[in-house]
PDB file of N, CA and C in Angstrom:
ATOM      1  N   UNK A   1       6.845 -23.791   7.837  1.00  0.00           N
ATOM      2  CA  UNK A   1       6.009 -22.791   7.200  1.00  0.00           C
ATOM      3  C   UNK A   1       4.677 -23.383   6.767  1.00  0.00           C
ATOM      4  N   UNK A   2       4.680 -24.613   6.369  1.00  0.00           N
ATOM      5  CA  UNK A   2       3.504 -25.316   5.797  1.00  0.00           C
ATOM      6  C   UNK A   2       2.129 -25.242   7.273  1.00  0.00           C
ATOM      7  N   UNK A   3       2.741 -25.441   7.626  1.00  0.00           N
ATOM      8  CA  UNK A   3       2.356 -26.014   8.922  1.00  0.00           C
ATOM      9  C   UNK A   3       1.540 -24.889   9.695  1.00  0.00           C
ATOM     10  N   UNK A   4       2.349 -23.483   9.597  1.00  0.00           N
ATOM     11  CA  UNK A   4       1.565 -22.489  10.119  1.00  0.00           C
ATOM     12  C   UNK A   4       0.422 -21.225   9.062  1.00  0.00           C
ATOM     13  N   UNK A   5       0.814 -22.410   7.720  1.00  0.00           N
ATOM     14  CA  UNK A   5       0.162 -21.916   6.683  1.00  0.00           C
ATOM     15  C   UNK A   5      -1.622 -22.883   6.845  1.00  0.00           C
ATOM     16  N   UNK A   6      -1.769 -23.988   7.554  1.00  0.00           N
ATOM     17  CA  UNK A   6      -2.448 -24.308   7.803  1.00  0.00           C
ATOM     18  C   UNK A   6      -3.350 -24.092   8.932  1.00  0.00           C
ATOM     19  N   UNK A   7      -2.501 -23.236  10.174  1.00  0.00           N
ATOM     20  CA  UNK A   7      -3.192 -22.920  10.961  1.00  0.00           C
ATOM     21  C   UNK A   7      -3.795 -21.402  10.745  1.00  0.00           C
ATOM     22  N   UNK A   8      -3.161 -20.864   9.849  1.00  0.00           N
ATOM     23  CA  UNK A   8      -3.714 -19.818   9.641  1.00  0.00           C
ATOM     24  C   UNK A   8      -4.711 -20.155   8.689  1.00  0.00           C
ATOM     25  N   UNK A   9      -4.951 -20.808   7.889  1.00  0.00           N
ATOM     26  CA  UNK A   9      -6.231 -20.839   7.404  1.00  0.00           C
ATOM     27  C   UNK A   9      -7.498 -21.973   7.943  1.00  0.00           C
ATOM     28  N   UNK A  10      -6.635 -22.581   8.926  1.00  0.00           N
ATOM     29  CA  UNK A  10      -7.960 -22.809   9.861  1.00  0.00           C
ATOM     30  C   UNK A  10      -8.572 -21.846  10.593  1.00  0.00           C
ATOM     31  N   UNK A  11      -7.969 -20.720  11.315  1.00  0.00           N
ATOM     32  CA  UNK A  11      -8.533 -19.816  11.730  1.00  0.00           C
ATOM     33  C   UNK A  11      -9.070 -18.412  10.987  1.00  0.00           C
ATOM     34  N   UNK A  12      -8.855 -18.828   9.585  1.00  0.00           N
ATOM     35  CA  UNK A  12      -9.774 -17.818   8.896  1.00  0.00           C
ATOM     36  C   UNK A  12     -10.689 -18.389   8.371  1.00  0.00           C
ATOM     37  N   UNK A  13     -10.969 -19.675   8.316  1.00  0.00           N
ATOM     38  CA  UNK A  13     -11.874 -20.240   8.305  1.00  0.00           C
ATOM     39  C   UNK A  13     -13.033 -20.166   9.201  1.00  0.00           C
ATOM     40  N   UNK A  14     -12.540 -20.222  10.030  1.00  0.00           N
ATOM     41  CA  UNK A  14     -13.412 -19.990  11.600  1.00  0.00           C
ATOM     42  C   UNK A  14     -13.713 -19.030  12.174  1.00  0.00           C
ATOM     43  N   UNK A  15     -13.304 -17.938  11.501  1.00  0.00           N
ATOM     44  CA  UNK A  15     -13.753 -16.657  11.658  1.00  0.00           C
ATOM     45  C   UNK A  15     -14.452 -15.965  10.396  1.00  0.00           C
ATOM     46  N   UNK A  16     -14.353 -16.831   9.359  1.00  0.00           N
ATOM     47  CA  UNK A  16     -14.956 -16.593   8.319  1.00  0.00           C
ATOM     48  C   UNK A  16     -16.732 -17.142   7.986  1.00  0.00           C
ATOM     49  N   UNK A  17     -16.471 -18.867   9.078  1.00  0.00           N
ATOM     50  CA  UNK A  17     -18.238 -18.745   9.215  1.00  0.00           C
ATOM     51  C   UNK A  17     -18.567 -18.181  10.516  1.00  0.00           C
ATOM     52  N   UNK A  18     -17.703 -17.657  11.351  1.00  0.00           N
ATOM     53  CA  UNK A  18     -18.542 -17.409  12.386  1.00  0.00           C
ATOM     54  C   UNK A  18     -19.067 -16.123  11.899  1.00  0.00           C
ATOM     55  N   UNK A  19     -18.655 -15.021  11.247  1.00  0.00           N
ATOM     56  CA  UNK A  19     -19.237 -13.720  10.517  1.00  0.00           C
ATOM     57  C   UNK A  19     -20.432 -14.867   9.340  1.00  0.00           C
ATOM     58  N   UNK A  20     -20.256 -15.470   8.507  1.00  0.00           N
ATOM     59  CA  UNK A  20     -21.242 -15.968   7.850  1.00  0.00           C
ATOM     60  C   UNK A  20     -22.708 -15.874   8.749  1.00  0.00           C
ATOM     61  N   UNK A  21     -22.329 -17.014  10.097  1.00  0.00           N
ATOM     62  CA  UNK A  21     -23.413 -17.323  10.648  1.00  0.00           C
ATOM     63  C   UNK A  21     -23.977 -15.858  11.477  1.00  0.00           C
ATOM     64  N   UNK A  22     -23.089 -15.019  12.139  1.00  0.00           N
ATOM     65  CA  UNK A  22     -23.600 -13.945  12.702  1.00  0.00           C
ATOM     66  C   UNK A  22     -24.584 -13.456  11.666  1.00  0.00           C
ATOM     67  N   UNK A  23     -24.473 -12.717  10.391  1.00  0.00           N
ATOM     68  CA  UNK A  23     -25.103 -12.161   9.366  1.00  0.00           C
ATOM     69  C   UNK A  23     -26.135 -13.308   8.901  1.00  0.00           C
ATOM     70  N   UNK A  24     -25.968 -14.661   8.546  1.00  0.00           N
ATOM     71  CA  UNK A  24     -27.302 -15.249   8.725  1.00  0.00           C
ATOM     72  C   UNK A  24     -28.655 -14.931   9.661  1.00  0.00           C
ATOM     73  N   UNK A  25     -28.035 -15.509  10.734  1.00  0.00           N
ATOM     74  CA  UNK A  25     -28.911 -15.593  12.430  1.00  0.00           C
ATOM     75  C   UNK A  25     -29.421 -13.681  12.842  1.00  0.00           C
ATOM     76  N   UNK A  26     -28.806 -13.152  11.966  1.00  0.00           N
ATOM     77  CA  UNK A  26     -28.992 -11.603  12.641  1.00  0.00           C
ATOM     78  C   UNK A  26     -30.655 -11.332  12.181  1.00  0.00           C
ATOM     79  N   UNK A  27     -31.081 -12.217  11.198  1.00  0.00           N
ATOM     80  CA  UNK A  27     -32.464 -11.464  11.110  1.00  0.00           C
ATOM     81  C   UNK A  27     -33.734 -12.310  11.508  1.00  0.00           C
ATOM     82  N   UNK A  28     -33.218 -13.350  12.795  1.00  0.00           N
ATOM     83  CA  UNK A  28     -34.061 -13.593  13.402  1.00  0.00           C
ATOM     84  C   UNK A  28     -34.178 -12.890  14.891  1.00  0.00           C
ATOM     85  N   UNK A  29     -32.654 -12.119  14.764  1.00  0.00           N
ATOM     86  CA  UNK A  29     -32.831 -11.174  16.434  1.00  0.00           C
ATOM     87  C   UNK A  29     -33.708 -10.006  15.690  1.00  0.00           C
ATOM     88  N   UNK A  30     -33.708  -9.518  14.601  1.00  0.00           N
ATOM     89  CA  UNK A  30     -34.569  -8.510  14.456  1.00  0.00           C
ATOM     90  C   UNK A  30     -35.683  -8.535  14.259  1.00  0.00           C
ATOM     91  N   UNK A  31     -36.096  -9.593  14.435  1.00  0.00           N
ATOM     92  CA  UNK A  31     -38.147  -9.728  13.882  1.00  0.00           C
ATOM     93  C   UNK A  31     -38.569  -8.930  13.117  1.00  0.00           C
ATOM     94  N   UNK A  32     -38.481  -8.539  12.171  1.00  0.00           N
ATOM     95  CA  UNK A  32     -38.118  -7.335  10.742  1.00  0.00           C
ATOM     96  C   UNK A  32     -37.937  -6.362  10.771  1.00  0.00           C
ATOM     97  N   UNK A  33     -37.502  -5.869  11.987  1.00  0.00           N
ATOM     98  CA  UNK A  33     -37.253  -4.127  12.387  1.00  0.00           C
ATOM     99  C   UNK A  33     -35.698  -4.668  13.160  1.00  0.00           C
ATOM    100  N   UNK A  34     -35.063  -3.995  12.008  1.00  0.00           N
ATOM    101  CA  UNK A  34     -33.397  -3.783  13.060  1.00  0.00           C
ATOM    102  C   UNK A  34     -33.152  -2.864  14.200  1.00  0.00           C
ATOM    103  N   UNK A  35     -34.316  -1.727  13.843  1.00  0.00           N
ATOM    104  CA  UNK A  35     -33.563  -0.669  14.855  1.00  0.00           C
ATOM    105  C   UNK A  35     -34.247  -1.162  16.456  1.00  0.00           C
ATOM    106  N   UNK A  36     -35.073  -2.165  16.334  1.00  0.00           N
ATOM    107  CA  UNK A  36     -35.875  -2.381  17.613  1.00  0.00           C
ATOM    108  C   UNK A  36     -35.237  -3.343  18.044  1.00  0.00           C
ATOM    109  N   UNK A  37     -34.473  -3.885  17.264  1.00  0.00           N
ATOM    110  CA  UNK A  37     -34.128  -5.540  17.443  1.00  0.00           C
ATOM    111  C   UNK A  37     -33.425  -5.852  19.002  1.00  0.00           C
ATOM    112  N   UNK A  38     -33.252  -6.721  19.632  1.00  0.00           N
ATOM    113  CA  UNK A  38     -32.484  -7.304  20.658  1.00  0.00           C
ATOM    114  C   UNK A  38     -30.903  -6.390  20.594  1.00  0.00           C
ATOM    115  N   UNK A  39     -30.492  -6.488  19.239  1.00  0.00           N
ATOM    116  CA  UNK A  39     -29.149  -6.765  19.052  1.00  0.00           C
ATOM    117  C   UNK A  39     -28.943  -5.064  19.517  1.00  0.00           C
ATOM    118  N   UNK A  40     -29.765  -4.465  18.598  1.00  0.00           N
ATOM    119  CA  UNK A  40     -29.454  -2.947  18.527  1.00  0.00           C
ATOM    120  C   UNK A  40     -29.960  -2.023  19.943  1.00  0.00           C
ATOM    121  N   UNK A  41     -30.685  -2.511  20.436  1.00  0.00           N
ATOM    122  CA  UNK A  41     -31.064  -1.866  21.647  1.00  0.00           C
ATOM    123  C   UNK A  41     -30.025  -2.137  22.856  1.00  0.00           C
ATOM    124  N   UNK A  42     -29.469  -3.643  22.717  1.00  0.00           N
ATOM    125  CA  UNK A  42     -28.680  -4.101  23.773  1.00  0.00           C
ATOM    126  C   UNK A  42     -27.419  -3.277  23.397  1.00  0.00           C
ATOM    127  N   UNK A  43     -26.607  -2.997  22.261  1.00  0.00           N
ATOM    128  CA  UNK A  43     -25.766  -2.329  21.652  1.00  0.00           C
ATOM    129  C   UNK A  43     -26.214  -0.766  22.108  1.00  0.00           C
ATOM    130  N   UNK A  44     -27.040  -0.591  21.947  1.00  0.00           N
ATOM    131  CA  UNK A  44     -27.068   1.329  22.080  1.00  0.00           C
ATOM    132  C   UNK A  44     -27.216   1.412  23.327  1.00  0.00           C
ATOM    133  N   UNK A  45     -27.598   0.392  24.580  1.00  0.00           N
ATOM    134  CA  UNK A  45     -26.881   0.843  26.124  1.00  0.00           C
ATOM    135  C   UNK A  45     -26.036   0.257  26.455  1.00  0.00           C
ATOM    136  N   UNK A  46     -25.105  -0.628  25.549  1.00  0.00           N
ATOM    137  CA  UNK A  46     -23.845  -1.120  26.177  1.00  0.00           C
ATOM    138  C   UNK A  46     -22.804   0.088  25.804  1.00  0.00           C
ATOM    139  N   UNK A  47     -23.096   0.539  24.930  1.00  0.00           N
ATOM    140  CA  UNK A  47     -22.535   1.790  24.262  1.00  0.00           C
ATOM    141  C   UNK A  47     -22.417   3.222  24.740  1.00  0.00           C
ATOM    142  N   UNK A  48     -23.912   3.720  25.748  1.00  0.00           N
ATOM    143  CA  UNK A  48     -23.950   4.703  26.422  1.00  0.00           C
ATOM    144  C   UNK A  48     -23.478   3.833  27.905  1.00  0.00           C
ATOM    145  N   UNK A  49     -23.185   3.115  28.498  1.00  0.00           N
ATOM    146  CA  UNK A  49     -22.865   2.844  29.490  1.00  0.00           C
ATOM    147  C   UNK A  49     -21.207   2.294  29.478  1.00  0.00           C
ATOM    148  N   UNK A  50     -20.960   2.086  28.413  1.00  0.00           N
ATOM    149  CA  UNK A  50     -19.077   2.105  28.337  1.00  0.00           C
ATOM    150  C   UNK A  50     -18.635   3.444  28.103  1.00  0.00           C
ATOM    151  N   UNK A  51     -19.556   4.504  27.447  1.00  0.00           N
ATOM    152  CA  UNK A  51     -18.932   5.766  27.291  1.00  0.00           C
ATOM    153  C   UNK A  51     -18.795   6.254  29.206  1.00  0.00           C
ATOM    154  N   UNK A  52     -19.997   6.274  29.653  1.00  0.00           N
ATOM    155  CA  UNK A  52     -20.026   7.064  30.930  1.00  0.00           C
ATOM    156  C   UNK A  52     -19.309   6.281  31.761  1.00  0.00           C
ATOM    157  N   UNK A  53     -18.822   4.974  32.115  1.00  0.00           N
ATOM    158  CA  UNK A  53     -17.928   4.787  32.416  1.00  0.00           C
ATOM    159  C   UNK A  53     -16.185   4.980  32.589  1.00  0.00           C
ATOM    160  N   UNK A  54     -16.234   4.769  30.850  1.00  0.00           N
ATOM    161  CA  UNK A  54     -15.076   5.487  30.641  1.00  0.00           C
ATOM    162  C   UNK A  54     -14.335   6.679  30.720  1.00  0.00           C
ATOM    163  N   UNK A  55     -15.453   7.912  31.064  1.00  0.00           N
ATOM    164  CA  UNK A  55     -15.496   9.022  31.280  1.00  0.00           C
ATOM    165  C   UNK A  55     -14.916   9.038  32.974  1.00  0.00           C
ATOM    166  N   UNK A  56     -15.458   8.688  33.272  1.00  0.00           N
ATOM    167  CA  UNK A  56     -15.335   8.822  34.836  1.00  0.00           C
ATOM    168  C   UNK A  56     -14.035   7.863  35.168  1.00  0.00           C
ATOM    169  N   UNK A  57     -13.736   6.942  34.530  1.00  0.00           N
ATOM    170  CA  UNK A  57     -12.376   6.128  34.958  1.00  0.00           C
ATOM    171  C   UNK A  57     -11.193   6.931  34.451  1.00  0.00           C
ATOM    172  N   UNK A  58     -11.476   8.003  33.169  1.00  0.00           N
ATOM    173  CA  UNK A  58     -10.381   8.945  32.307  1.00  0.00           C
ATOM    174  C   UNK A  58     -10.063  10.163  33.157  1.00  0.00           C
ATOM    175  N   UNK A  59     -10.981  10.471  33.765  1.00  0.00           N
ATOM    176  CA  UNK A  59     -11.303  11.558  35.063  1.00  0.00           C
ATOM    177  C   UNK A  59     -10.036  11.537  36.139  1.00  0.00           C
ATOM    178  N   UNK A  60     -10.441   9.722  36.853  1.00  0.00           N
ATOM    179  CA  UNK A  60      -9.987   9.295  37.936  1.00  0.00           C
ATOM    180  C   UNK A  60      -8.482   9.522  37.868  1.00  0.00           C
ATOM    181  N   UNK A  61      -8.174   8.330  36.386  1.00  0.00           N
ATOM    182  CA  UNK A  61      -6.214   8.353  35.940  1.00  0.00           C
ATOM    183  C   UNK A  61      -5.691   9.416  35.968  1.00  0.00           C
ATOM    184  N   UNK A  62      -6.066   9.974  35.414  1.00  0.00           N
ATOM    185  CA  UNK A  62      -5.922  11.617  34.773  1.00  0.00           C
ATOM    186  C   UNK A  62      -5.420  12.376  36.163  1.00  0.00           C
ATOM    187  N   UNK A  63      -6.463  12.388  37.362  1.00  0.00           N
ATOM    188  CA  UNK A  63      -5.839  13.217  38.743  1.00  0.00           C
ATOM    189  C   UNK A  63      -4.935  12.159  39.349  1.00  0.00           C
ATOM    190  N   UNK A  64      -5.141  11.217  39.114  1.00  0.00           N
ATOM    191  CA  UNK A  64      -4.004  10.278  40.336  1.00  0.00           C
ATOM    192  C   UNK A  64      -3.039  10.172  39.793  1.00  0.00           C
ATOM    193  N   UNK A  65      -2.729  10.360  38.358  1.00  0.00           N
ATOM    194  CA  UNK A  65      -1.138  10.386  37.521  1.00  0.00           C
ATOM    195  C   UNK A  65      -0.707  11.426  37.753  1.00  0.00           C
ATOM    196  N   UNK A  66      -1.553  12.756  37.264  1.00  0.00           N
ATOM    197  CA  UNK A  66      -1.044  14.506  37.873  1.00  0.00           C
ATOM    198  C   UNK A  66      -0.673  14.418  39.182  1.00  0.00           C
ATOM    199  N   UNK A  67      -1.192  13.957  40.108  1.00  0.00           N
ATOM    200  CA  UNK A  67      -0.953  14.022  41.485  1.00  0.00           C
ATOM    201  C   UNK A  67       0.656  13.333  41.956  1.00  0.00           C
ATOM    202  N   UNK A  68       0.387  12.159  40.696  1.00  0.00           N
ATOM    203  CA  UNK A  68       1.880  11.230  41.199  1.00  0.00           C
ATOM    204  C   UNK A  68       2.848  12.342  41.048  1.00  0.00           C
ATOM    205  N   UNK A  69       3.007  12.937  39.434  1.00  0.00           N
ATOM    206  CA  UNK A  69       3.877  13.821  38.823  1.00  0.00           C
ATOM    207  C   UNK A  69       4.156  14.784  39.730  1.00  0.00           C
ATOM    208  N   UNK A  70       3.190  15.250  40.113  1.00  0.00           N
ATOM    209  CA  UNK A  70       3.306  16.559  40.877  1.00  0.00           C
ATOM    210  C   UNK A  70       4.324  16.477  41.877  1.00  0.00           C
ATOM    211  N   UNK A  71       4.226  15.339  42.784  1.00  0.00           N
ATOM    212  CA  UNK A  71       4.980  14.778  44.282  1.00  0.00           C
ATOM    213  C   UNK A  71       6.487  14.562  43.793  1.00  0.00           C
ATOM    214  N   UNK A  72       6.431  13.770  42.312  1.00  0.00           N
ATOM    215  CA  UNK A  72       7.731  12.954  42.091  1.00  0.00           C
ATOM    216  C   UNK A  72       8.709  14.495  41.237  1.00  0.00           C
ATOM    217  N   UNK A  73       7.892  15.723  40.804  1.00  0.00           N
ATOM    218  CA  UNK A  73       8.476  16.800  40.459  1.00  0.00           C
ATOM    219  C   UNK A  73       8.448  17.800  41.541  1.00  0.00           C
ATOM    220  N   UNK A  74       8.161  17.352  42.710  1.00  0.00           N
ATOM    221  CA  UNK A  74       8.215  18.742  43.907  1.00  0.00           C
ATOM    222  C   UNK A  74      10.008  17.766  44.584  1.00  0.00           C
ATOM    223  N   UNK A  75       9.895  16.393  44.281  1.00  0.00           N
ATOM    224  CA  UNK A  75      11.184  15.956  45.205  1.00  0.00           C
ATOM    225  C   UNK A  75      12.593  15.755  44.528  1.00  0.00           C
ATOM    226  N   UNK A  76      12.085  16.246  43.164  1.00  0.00           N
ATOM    227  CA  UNK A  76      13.527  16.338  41.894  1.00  0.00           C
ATOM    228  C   UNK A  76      14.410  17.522  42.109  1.00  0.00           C
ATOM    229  N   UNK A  77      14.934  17.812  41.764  1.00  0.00           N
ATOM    230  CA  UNK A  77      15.979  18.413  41.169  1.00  0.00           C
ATOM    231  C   UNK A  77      16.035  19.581  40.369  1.00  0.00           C
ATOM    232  N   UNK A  78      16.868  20.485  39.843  1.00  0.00           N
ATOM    233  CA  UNK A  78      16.498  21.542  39.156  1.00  0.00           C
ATOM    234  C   UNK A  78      16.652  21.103  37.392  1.00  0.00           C
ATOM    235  N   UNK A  79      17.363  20.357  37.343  1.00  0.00           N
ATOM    236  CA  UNK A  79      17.809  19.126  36.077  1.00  0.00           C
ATOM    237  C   UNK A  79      16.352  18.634  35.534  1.00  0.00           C
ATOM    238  N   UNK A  80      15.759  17.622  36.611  1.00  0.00           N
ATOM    239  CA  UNK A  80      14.466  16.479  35.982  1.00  0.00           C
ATOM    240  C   UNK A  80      13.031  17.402  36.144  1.00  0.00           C
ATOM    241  N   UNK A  81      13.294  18.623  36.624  1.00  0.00           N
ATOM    242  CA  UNK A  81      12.172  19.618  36.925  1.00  0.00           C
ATOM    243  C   UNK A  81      11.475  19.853  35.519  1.00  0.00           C
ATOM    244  N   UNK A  82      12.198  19.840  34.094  1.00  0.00           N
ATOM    245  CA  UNK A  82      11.911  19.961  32.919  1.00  0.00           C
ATOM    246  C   UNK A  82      11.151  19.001  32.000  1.00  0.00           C
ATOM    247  N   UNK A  83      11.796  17.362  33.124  1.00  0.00           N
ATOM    248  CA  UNK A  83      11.268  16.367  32.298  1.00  0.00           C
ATOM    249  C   UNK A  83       9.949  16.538  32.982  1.00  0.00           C
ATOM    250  N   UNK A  84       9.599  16.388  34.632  1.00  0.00           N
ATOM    251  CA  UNK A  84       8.451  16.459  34.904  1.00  0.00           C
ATOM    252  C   UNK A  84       7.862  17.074  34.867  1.00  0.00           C
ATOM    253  N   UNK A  85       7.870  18.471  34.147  1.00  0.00           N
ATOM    254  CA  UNK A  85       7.142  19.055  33.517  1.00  0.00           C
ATOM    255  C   UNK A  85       6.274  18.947  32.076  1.00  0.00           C
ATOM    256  N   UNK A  86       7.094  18.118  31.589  1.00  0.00           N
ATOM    257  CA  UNK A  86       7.081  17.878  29.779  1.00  0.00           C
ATOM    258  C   UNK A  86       6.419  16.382  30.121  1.00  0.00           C
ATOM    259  N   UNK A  87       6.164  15.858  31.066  1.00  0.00           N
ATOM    260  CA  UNK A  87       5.169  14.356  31.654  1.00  0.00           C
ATOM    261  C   UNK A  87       3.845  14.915  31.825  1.00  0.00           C
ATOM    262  N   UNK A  88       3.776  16.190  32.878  1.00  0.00           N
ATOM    263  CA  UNK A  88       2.434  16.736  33.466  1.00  0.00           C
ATOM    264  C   UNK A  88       1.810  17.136  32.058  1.00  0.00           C
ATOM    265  N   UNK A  89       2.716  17.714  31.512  1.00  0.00           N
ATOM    266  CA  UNK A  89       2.283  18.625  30.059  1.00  0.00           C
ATOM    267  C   UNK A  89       1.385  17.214  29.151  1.00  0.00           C
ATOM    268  N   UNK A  90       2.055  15.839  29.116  1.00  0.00           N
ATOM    269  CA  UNK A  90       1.712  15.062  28.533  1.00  0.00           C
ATOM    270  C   UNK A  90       0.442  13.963  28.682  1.00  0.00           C
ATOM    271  N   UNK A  91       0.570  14.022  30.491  1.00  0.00           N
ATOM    272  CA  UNK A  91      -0.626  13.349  30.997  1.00  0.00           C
ATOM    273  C   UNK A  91      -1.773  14.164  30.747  1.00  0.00           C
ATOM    274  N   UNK A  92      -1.943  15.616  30.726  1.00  0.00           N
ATOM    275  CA  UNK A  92      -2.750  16.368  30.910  1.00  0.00           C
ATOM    276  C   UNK A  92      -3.709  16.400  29.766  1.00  0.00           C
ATOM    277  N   UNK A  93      -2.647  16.699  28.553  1.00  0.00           N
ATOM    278  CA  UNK A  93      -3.062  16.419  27.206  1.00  0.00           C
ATOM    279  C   UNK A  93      -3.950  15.039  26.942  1.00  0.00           C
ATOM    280  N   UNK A  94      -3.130  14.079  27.459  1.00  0.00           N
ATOM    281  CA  UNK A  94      -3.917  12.741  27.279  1.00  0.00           C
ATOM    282  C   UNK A  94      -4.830  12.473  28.109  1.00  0.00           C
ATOM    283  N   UNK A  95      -5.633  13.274  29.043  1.00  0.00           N
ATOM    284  CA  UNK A  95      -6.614  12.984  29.504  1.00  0.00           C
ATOM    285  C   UNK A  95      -7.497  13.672  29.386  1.00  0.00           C
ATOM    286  N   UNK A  96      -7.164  14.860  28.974  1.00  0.00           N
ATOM    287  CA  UNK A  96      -8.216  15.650  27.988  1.00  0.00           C
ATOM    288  C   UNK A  96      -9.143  14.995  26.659  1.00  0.00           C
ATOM    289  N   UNK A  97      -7.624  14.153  26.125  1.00  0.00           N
ATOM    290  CA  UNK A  97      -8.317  13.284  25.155  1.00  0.00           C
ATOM    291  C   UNK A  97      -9.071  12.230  25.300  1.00  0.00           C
ATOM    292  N   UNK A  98      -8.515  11.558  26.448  1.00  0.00           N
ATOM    293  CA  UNK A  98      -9.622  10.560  26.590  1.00  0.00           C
ATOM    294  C   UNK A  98     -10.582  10.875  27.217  1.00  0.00           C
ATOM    295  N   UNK A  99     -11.083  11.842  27.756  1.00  0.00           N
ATOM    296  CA  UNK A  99     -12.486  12.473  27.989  1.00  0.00           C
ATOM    297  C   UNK A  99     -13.001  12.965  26.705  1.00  0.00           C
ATOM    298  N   UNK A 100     -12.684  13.810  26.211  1.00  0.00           N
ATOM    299  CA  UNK A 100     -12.970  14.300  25.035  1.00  0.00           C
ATOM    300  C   UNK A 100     -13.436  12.777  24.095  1.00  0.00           C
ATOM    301  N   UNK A 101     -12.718  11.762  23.261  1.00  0.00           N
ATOM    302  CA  UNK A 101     -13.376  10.553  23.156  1.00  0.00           C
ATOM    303  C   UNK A 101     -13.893   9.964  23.656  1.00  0.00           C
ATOM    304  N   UNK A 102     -14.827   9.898  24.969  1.00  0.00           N
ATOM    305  CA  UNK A 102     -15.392   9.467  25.510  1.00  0.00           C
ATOM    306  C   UNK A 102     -16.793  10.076  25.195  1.00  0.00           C
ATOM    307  N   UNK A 103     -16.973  11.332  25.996  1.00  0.00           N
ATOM    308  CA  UNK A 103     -18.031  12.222  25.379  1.00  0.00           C
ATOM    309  C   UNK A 103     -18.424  11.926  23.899  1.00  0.00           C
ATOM    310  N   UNK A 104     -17.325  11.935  23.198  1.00  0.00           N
ATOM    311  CA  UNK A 104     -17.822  12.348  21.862  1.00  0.00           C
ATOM    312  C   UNK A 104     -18.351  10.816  21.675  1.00  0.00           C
ATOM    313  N   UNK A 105     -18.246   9.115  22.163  1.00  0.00           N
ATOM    314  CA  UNK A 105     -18.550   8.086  22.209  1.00  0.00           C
ATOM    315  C   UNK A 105     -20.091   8.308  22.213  1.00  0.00           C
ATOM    316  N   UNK A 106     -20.590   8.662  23.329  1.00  0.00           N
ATOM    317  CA  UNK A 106     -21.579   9.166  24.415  1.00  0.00           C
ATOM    318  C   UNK A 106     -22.477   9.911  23.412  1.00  0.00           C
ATOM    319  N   UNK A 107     -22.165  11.522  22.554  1.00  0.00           N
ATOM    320  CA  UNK A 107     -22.697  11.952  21.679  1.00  0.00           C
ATOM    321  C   UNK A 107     -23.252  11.426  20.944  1.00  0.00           C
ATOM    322  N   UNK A 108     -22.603  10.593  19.538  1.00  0.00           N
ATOM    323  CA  UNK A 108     -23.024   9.527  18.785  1.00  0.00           C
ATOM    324  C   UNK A 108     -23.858   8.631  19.196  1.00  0.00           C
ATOM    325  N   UNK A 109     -23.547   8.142  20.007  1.00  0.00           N
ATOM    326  CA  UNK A 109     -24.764   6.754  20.337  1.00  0.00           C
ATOM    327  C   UNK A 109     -25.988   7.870  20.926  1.00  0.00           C
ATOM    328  N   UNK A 110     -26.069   8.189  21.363  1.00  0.00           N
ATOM    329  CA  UNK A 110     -27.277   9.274  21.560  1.00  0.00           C
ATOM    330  C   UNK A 110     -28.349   9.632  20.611  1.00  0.00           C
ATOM    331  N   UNK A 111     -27.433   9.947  19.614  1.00  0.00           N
ATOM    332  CA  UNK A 111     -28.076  10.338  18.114  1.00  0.00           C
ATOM    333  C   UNK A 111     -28.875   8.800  17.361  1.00  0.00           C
ATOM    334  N   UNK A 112     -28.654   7.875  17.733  1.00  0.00           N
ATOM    335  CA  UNK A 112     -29.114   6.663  17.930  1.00  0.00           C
ATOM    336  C   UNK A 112     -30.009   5.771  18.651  1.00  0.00           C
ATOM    337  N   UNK A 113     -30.566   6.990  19.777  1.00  0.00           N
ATOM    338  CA  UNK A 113     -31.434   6.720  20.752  1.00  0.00           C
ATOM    339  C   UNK A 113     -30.985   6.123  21.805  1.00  0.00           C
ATOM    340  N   UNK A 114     -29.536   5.992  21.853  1.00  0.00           N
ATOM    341  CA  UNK A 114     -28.896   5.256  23.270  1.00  0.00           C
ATOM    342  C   UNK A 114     -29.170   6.643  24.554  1.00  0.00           C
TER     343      UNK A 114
END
């Protein structure tokens, strides 16, 4: 126990100056304007470009899982016809959502000038 009581506070140590030094060093990426800075501009299109990505990869899963379901519930049974229904019902839902959080990713950073 000692032992992993030490490694854990070596590594909060080390994550404790590396946040120190980030928040030091951060106001030489901003040359006294944050919102112009390196940090924040590179951030507000890494931000609109992981949303629209993600959008389109949530898109992709979303039909090629329905599609699986669809095949693996046309060759079932009158029994598992319920479960693969209550799957389609579930993928469908969840890819609604992850479009839906995606967009709404996309929204926000927008409002930010991304």
């Amino acid at each position: 126990m000692n032992k992993l009581k030490k490694i854990r506070n070596r590594i909060y140590n080390a994550i404790s100056s590396f946040m120190a030094l980030t928040f030091l060093t951060m106001s030489v990426f901003a040359e006294g304007n944050i919102a112009n800075s390196v940090i924040a501009t590179g951030t507000k299109k890494l931000i609109a470009d992981v949303s629209s990505w993600l959008t389109s990869i949530a898109i992709t899963v979303t039909a090629v899982v329905c599609v699986y379901l669809f095949v693996r519930r046309a060759m079932s049974d009158e029994q598992d016809k319920k479960q693969w229904d209550n799957r389609l019902k579930i993928t469908a839902v969840s890819g609604i959502g992850a479009i839906t959080a995606t967009a709404l990713i996309g929204v926000i950073a927008s409002y930010f000038g991304g």
